[in-house]
N, C-alpha and C. Protein backbone atom coordinates (compact mmCIF):
# COMPACT_ATOMS: atom_id res chain seq x y z
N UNK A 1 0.84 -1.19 0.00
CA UNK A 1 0.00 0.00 0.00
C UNK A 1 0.88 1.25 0.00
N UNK A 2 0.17 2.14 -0.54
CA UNK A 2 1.02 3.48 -0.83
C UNK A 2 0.49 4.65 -0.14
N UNK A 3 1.30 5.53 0.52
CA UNK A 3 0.83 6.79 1.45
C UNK A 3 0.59 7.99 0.03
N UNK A 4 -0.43 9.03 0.45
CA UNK A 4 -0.59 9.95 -0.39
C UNK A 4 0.49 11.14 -0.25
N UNK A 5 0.27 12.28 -0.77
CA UNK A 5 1.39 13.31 -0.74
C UNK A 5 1.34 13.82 0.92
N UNK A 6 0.39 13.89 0.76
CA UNK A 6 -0.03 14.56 2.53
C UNK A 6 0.50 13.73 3.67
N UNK A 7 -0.08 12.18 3.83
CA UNK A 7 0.40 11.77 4.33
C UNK A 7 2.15 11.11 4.59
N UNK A 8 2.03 11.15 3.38
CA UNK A 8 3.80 11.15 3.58
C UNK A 8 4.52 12.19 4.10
N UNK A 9 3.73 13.38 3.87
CA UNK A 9 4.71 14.24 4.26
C UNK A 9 4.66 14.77 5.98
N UNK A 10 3.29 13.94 6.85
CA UNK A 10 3.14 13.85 7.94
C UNK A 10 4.17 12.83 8.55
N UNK A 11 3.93 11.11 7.19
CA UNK A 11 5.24 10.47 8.11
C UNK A 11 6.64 10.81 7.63
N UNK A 12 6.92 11.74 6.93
CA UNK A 12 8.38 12.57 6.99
C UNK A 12 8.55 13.02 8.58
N UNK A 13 7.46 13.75 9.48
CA UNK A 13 7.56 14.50 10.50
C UNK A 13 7.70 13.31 11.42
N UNK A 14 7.25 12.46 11.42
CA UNK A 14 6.69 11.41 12.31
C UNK A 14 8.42 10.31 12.31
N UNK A 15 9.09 10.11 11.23
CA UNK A 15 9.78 9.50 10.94
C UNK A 15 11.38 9.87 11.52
N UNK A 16 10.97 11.05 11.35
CA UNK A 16 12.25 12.34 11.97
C UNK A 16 12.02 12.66 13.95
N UNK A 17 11.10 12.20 14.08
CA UNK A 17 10.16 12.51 15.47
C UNK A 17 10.60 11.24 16.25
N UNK A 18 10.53 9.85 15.32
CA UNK A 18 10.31 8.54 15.97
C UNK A 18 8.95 8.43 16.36
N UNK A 19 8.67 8.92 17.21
CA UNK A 19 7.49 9.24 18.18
C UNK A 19 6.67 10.52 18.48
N UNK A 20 5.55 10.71 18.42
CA UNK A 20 5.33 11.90 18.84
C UNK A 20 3.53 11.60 19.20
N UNK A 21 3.23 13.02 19.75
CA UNK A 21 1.91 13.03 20.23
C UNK A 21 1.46 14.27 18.86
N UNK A 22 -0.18 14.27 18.76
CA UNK A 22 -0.70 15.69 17.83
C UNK A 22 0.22 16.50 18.08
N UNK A 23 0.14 16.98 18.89
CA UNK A 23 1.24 18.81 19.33
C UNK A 23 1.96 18.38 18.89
N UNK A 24 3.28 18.08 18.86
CA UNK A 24 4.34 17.32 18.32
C UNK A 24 4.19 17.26 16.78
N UNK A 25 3.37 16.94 16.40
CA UNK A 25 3.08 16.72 15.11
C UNK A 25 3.27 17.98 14.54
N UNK A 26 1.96 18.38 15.14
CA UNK A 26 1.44 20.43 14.29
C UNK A 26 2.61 20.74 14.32
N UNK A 27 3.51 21.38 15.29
CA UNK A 27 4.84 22.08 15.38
C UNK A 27 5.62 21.67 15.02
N UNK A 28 5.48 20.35 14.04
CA UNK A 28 6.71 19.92 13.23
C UNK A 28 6.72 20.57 11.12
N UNK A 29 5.30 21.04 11.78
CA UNK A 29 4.52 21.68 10.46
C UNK A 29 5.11 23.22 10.17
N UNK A 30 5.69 23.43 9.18
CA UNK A 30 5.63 24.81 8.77
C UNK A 30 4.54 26.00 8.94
N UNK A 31 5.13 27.15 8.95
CA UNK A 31 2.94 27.81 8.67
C UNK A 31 3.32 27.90 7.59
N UNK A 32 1.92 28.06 6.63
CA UNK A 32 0.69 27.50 8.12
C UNK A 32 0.44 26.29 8.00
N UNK A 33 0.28 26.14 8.96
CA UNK A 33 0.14 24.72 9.74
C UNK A 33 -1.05 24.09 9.14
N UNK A 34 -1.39 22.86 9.28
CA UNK A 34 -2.41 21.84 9.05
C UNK A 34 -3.62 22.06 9.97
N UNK A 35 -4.91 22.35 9.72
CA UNK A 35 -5.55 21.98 11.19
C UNK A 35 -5.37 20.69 11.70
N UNK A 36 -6.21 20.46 13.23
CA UNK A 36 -5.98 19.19 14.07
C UNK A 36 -6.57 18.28 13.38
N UNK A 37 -7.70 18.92 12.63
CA UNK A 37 -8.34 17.38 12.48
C UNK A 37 -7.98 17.34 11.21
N UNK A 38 -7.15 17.63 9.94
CA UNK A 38 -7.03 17.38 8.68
C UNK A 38 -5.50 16.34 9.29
N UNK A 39 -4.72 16.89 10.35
CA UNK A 39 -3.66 15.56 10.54
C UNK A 39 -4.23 14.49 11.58
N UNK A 40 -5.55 14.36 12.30
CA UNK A 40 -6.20 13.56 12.68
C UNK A 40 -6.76 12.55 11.82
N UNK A 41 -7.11 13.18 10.75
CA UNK A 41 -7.62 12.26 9.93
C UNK A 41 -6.53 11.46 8.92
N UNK A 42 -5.46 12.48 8.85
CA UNK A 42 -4.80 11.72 7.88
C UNK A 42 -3.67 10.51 9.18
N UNK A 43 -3.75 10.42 10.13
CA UNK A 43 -2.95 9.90 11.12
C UNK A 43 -4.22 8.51 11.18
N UNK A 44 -5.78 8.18 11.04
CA UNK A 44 -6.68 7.89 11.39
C UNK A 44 -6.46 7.02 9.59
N UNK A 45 -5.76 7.15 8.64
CA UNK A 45 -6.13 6.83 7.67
C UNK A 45 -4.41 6.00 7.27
N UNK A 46 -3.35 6.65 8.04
CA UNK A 46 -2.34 6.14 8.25
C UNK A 46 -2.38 4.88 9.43
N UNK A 47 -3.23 4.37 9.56
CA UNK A 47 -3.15 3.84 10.61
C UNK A 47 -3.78 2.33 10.09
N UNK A 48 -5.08 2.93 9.42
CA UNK A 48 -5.74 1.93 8.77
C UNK A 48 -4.97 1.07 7.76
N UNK A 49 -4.29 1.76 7.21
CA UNK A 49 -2.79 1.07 6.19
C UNK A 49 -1.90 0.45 6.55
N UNK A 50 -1.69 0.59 7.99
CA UNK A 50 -0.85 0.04 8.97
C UNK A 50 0.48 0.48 8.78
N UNK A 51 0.64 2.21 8.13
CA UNK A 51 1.65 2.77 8.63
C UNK A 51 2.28 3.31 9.87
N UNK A 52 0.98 3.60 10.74
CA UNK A 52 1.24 4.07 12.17
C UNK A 52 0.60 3.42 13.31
N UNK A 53 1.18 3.03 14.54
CA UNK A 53 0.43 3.11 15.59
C UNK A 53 0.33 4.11 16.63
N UNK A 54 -0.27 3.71 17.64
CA UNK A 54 -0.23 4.88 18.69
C UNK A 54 -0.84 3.65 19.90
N UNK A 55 0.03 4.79 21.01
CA UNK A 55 -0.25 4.16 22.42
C UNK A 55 -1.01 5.06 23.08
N UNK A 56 -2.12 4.89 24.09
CA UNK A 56 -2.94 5.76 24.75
C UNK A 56 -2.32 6.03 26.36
N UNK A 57 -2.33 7.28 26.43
CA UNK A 57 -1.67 7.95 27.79
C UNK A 57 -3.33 8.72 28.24
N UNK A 58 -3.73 8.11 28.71
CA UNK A 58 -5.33 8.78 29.11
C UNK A 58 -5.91 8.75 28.06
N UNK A 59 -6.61 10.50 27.72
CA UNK A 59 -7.32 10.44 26.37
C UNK A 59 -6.27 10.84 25.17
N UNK A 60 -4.62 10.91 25.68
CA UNK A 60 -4.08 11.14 24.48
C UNK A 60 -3.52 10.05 23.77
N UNK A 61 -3.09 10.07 22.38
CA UNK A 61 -2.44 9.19 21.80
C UNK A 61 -1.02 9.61 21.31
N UNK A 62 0.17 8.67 21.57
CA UNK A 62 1.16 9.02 21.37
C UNK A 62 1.82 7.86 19.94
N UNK A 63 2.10 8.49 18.85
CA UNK A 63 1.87 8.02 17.55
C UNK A 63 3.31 7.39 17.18
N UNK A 64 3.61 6.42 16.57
CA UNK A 64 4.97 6.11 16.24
C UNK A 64 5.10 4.84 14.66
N UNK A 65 5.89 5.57 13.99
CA UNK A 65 5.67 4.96 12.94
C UNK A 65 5.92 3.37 12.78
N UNK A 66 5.11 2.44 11.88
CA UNK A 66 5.26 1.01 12.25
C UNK A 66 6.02 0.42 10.47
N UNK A 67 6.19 1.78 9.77
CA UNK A 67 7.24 1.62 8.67
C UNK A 67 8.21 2.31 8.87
N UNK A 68 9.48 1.70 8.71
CA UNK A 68 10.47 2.43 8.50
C UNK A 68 10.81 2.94 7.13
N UNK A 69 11.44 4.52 7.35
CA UNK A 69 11.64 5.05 6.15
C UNK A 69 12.62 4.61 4.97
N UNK A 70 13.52 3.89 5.74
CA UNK A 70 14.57 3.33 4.61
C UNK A 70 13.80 2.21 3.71
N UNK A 71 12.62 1.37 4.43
CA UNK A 71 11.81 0.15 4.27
C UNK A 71 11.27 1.07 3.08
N UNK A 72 10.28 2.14 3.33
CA UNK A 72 9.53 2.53 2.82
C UNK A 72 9.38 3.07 1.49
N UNK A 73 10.75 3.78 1.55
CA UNK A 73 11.95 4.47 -0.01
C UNK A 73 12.76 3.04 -0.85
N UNK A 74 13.00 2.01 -0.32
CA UNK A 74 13.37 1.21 -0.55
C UNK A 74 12.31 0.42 -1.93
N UNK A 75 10.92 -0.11 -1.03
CA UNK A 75 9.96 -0.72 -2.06
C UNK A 75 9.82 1.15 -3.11
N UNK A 76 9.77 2.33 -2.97
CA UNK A 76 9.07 3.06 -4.15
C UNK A 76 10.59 2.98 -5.05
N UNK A 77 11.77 3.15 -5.04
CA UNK A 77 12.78 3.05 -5.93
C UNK A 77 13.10 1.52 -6.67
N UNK A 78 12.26 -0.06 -5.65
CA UNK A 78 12.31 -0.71 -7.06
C UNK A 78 10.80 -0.98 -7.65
N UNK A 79 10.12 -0.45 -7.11
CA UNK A 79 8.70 0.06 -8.11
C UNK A 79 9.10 1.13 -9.46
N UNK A 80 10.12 1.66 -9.07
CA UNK A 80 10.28 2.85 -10.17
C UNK A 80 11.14 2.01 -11.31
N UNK A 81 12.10 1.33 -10.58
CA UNK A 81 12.84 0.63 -11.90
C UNK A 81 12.48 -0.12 -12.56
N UNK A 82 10.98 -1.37 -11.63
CA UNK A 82 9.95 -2.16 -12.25
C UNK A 82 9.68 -1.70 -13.08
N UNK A 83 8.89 -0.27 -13.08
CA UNK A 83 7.75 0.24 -13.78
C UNK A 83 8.34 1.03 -15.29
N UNK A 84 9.75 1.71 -14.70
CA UNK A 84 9.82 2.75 -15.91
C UNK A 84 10.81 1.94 -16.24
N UNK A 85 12.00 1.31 -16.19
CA UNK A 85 13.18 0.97 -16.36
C UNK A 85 13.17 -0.85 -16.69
N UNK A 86 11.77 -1.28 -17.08
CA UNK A 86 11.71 -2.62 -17.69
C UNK A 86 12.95 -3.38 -16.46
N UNK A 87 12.63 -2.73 -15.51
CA UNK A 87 13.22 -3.70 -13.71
C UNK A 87 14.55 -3.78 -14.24
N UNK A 88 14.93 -3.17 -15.04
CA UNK A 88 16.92 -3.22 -15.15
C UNK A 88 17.62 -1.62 -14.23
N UNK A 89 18.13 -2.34 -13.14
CA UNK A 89 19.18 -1.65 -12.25
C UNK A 89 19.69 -0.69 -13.20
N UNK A 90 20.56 -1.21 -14.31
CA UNK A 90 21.61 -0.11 -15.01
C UNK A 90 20.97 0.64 -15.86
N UNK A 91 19.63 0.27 -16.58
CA UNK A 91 18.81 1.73 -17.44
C UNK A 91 18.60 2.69 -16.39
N UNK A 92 18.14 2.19 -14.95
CA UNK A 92 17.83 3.28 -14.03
C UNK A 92 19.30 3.84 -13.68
N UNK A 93 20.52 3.45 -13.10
CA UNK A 93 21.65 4.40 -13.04
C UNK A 93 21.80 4.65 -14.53
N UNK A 94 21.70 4.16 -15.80
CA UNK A 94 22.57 5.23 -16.42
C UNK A 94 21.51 6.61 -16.59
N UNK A 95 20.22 6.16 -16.49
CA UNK A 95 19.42 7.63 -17.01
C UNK A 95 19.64 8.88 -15.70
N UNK A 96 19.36 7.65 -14.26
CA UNK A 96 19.75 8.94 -13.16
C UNK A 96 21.47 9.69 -13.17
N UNK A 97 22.38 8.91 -13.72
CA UNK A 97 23.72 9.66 -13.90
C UNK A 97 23.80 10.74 -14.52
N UNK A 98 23.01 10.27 -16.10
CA UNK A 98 22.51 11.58 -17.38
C UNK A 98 21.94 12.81 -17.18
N UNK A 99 20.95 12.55 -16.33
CA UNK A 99 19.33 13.33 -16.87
C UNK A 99 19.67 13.98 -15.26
N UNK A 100 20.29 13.92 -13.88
CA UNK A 100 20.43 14.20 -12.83
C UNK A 100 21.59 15.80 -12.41
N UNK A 101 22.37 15.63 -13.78
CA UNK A 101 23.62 16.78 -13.21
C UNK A 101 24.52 16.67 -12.37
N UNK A 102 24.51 15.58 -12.20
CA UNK A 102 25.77 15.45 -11.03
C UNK A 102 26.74 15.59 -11.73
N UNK A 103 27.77 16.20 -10.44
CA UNK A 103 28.96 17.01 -10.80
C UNK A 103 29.56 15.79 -10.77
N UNK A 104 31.25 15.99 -10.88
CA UNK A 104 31.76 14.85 -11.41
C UNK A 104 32.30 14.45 -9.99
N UNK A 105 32.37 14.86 -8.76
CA UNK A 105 32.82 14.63 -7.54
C UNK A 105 31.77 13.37 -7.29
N UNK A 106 30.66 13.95 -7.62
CA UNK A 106 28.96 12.95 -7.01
C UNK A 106 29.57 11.23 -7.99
N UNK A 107 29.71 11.84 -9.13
CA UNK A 107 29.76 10.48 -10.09
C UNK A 107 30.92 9.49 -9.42
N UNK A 108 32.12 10.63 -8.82
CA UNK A 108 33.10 9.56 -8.68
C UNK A 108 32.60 9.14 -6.92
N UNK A 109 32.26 9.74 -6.30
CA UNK A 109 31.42 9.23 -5.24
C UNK A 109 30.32 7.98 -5.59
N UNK A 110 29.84 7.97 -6.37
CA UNK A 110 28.85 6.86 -6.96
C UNK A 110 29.92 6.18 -6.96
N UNK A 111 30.52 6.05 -8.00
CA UNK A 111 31.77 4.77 -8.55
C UNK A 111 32.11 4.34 -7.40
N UNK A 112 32.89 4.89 -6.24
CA UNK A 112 33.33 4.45 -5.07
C UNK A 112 32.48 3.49 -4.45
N UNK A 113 30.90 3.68 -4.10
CA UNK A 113 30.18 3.29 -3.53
C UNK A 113 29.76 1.87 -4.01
N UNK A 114 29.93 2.31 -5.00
CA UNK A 114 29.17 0.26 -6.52
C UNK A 114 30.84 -0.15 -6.11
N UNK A 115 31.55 0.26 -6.30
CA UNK A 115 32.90 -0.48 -6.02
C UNK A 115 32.86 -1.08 -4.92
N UNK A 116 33.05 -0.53 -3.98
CA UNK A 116 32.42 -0.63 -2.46
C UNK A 116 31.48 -2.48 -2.77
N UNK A 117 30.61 -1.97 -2.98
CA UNK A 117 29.53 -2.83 -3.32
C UNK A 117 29.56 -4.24 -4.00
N UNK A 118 30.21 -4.20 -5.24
CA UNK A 118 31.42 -5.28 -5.46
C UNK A 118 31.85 -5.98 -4.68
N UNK A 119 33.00 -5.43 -4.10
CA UNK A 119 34.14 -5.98 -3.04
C UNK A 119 32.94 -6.86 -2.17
N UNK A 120 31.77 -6.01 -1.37
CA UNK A 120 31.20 -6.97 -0.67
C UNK A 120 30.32 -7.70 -0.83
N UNK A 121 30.38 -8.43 -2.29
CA UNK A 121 29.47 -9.04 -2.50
C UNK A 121 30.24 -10.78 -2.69
């Protein structure tokens, strides 16, 4: 299942937070801010997806994400290579090397890293 723009960008706050309660939330918000109940609902709809839980401290709820973000970026980048890149690894690096601008420090930083990657495989 896939989070919408909104809600992702609540579990961006939530993800960076670990944990948090509403307040916590709002003030992780730029202004202007979200009302309570437009991140109530989207926390109420994140939940149903089984991106978030929450623990009850009286009548409050204290919210904590039950995906991790590396998990989460992980499945949409090989959905992207599935989808656009006929699931080949190297059409997706060579078009992101091309079409991206990286300076040539980034590229030889890449190289290092697949090298890297090599060795420990």
């Amino acid at each position: 299942m896939q989070l919408s723009k909104t809600e992702e960008q609540l579990m961006q706050h939530l993800w960076k937070l670990e944990k948090a309660f509403m307040k916590d939330l709002l003030e992780a918000y730029p202004d202007p801010k979200p009302a309570t109940t437009t991140v109530a609902t989207l926390l109420k709809r994140m939940i149903d997806k089984e991106f978030v839980t929450y623990k009850l401290y009286g009548k409050s709820r204290e919210y904590k994400p039950l995906v991790k973000k590396k998990d989460y970026f992980s499945k949409h980048v090989n959905t992207l290579i599935k989808t656009f890149f006929d699931d080949s690894a190297s059409q997706f690096a060579s078009f992101f090397t091309k079409e991206t601008n990286l300076t040539k420090e980034e590229l030889e930083d890449l190289k290092t890293l697949i090298d890297n990657e090599i060795k420990n495989k």
